[in-house]
N, C-alpha and C. Protein backbone atom coordinates (compact mmCIF):
# COMPACT_ATOMS: atom_id res chain seq x y z
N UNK A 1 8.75 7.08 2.19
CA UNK A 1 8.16 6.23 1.19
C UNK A 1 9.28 5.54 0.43
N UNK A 2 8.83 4.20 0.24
CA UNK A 2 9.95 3.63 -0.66
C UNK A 2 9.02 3.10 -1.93
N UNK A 3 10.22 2.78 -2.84
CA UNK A 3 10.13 2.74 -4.02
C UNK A 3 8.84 1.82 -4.20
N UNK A 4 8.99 0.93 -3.79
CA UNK A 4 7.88 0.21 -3.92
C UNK A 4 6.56 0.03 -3.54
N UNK A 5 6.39 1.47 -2.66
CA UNK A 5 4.93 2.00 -2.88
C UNK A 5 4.46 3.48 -3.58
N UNK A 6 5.80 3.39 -4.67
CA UNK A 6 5.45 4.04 -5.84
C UNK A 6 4.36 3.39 -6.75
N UNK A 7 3.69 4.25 -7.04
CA UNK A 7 3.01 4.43 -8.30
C UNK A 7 2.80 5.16 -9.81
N UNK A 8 3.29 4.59 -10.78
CA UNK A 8 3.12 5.37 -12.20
C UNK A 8 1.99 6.54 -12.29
N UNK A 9 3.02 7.55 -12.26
CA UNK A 9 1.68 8.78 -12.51
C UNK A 9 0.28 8.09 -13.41
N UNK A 10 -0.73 8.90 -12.85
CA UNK A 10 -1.56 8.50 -13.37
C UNK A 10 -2.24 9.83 -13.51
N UNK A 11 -2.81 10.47 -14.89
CA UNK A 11 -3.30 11.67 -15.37
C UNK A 11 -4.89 11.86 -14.85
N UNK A 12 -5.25 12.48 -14.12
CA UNK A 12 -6.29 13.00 -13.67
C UNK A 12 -7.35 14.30 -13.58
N UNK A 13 -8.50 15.04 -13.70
CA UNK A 13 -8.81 16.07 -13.74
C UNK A 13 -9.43 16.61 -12.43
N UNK A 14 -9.83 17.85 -12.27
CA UNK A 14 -10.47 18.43 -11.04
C UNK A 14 -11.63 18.74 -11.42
N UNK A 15 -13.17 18.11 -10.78
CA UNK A 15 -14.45 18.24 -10.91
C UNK A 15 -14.62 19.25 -10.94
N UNK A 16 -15.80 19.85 -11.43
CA UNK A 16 -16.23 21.10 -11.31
C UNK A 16 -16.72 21.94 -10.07
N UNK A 17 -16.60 21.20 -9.60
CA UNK A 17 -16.80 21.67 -8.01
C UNK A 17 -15.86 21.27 -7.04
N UNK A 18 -14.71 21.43 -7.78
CA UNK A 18 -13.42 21.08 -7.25
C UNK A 18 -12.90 19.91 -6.76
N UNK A 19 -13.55 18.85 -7.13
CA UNK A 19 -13.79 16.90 -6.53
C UNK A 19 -12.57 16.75 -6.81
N UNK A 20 -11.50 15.93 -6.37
CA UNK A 20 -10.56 15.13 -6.61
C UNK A 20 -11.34 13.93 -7.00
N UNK A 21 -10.73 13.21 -7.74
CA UNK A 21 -11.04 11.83 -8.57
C UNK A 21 -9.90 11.07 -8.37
N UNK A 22 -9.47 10.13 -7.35
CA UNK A 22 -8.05 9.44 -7.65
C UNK A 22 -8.51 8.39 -8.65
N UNK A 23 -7.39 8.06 -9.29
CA UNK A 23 -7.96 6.77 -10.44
C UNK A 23 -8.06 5.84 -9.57
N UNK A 24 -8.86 4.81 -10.24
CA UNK A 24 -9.23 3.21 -8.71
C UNK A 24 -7.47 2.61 -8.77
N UNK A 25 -6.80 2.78 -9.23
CA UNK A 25 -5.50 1.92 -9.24
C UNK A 25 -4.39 2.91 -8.16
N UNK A 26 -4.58 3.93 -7.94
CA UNK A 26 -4.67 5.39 -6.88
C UNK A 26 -5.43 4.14 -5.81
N UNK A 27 -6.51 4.54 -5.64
CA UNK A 27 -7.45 4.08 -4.73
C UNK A 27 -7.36 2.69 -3.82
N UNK A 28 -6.96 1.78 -5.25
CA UNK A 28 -6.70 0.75 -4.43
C UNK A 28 -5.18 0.76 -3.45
N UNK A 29 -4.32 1.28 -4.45
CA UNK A 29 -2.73 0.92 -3.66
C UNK A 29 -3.19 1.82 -2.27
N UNK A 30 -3.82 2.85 -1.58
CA UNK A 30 -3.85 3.77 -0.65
C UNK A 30 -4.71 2.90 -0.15
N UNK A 31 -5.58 2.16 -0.20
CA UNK A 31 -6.66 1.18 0.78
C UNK A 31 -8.20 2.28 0.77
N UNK A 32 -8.19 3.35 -0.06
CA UNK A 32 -9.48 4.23 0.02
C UNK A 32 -10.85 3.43 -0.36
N UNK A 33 -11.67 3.36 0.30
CA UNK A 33 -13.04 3.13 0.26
C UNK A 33 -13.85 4.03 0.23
N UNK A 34 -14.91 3.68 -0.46
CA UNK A 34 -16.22 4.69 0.03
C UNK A 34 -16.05 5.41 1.33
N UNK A 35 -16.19 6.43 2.02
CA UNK A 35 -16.44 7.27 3.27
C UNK A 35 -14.98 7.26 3.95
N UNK A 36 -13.80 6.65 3.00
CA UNK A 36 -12.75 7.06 3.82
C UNK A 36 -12.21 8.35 4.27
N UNK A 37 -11.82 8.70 5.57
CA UNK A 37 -11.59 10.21 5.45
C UNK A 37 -10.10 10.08 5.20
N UNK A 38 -9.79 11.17 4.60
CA UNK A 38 -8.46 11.87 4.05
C UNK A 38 -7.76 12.75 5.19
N UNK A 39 -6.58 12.91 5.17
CA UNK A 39 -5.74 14.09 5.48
C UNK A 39 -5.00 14.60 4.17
N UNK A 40 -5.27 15.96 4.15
CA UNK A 40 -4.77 16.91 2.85
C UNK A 40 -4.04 17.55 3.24
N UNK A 41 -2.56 17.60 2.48
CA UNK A 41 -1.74 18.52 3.11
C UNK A 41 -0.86 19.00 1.70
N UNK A 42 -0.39 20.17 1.77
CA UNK A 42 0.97 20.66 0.81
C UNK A 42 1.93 20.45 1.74
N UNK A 43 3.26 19.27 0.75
CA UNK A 43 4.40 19.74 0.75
C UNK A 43 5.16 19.95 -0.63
N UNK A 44 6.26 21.05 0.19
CA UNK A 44 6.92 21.66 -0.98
C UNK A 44 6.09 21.65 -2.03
N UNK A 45 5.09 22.14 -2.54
CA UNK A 45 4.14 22.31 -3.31
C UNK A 45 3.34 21.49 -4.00
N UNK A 46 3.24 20.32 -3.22
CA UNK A 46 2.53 18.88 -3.75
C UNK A 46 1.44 18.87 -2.76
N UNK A 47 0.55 18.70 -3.39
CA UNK A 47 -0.50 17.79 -2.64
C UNK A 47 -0.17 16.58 -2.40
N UNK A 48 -0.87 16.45 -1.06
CA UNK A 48 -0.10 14.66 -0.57
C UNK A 48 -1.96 14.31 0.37
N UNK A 49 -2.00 13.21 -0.14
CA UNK A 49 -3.56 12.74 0.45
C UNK A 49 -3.24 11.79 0.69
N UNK A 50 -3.07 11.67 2.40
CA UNK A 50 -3.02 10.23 3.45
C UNK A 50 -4.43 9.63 3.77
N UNK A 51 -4.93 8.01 3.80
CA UNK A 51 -6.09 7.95 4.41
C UNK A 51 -5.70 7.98 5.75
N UNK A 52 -6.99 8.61 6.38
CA UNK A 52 -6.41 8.46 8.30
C UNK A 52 -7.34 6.99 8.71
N UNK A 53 -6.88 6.01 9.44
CA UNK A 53 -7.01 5.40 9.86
C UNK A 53 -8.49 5.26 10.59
N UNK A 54 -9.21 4.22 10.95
CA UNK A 54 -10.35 4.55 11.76
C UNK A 54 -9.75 3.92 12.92
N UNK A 55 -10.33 4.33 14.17
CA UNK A 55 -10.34 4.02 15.30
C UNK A 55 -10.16 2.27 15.72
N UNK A 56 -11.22 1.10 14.88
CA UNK A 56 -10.84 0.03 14.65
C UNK A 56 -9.61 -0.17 13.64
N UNK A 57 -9.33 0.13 12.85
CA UNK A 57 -7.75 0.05 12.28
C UNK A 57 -6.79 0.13 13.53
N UNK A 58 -6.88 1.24 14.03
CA UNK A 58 -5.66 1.65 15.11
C UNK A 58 -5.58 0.19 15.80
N UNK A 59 -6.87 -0.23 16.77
CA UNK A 59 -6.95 -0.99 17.93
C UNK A 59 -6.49 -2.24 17.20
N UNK A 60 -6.72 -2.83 15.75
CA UNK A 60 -6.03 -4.09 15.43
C UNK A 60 -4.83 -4.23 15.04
N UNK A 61 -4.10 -3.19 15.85
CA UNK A 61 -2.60 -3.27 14.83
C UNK A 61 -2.06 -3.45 16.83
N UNK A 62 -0.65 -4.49 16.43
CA UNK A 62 -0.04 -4.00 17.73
C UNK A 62 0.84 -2.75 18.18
N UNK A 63 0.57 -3.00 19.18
CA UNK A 63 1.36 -1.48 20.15
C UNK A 63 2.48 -1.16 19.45
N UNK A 64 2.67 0.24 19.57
CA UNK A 64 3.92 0.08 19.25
C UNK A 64 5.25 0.93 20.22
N UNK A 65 4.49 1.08 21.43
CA UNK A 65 5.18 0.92 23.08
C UNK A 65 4.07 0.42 23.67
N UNK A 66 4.19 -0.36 24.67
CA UNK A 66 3.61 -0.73 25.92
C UNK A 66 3.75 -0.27 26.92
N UNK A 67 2.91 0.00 28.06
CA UNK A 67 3.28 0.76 29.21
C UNK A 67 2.55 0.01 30.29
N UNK A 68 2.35 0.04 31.59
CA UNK A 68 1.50 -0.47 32.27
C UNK A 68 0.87 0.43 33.22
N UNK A 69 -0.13 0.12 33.64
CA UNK A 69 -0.80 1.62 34.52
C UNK A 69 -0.11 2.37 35.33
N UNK A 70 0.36 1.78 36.15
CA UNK A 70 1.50 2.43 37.08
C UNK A 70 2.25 2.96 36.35
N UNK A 71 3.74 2.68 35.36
CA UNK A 71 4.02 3.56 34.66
C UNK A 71 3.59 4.96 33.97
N UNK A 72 2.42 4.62 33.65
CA UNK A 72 1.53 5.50 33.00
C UNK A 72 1.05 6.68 33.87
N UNK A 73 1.06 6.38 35.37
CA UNK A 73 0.72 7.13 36.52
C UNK A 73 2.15 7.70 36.80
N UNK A 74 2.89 7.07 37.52
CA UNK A 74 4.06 7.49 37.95
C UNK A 74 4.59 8.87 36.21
N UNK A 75 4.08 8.30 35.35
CA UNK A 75 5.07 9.45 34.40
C UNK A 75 4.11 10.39 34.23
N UNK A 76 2.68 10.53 34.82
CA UNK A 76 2.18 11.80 34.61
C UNK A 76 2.22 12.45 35.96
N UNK A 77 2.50 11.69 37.10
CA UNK A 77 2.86 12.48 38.15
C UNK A 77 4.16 13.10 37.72
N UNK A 78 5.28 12.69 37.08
CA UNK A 78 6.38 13.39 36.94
C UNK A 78 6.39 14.73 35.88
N UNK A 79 5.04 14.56 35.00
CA UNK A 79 4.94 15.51 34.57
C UNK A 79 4.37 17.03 35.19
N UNK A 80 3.68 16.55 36.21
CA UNK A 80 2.90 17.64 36.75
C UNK A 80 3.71 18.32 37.71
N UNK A 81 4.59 16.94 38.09
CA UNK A 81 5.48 18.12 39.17
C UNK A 81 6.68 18.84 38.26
N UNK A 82 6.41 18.96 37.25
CA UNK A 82 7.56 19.26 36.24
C UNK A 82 6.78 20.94 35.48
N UNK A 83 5.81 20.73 35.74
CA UNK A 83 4.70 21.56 35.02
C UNK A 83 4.41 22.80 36.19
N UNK A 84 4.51 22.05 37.47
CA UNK A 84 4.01 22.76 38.61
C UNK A 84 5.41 23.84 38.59
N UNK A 85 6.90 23.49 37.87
CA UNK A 85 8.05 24.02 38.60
C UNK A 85 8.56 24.34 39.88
């Protein structure tokens, strides 16, 4: 992460039924919408909440290797005979 997708703490509470609440200024810089799903994780003792991508997100972004079928064949044949020992 760089600096400039920092954000000024912003003071928040935990629902009574344990809800996270990000503030909308939270919400907006992360791209969260209604029904976005989250990944929740601790590091070093932080909570860190990524949105995961949907399936159309992924497909409109470009590649970021290309391969072509044959490649794609030829390297799982090399895996299997690699697997087979």
């Amino acid at each position: 992460m760089n600096l400039t997708d920092m954000v000024e703490a912003v003071e928040s509470r935990v629902g009574s039924k344990g809800e996270l609440f990000p503030p909308k200024k939270i919400r907006e810089k992360l791209g969260l919408r209604p029904h976005t799903k989250v990944l929740y994780r601790i590091d070093n003792g932080r909570l860190v909440v990524e949105p995961i991508p949907s399936l159309e997100e992924l497909m409109s972004k470009e590649p970021l290797v290309t391969i072509t079928v044959e490649e794609f064949k030829s390297f799982r044949e090399e895996l299997s005979r690699r697997a087979e020992g």
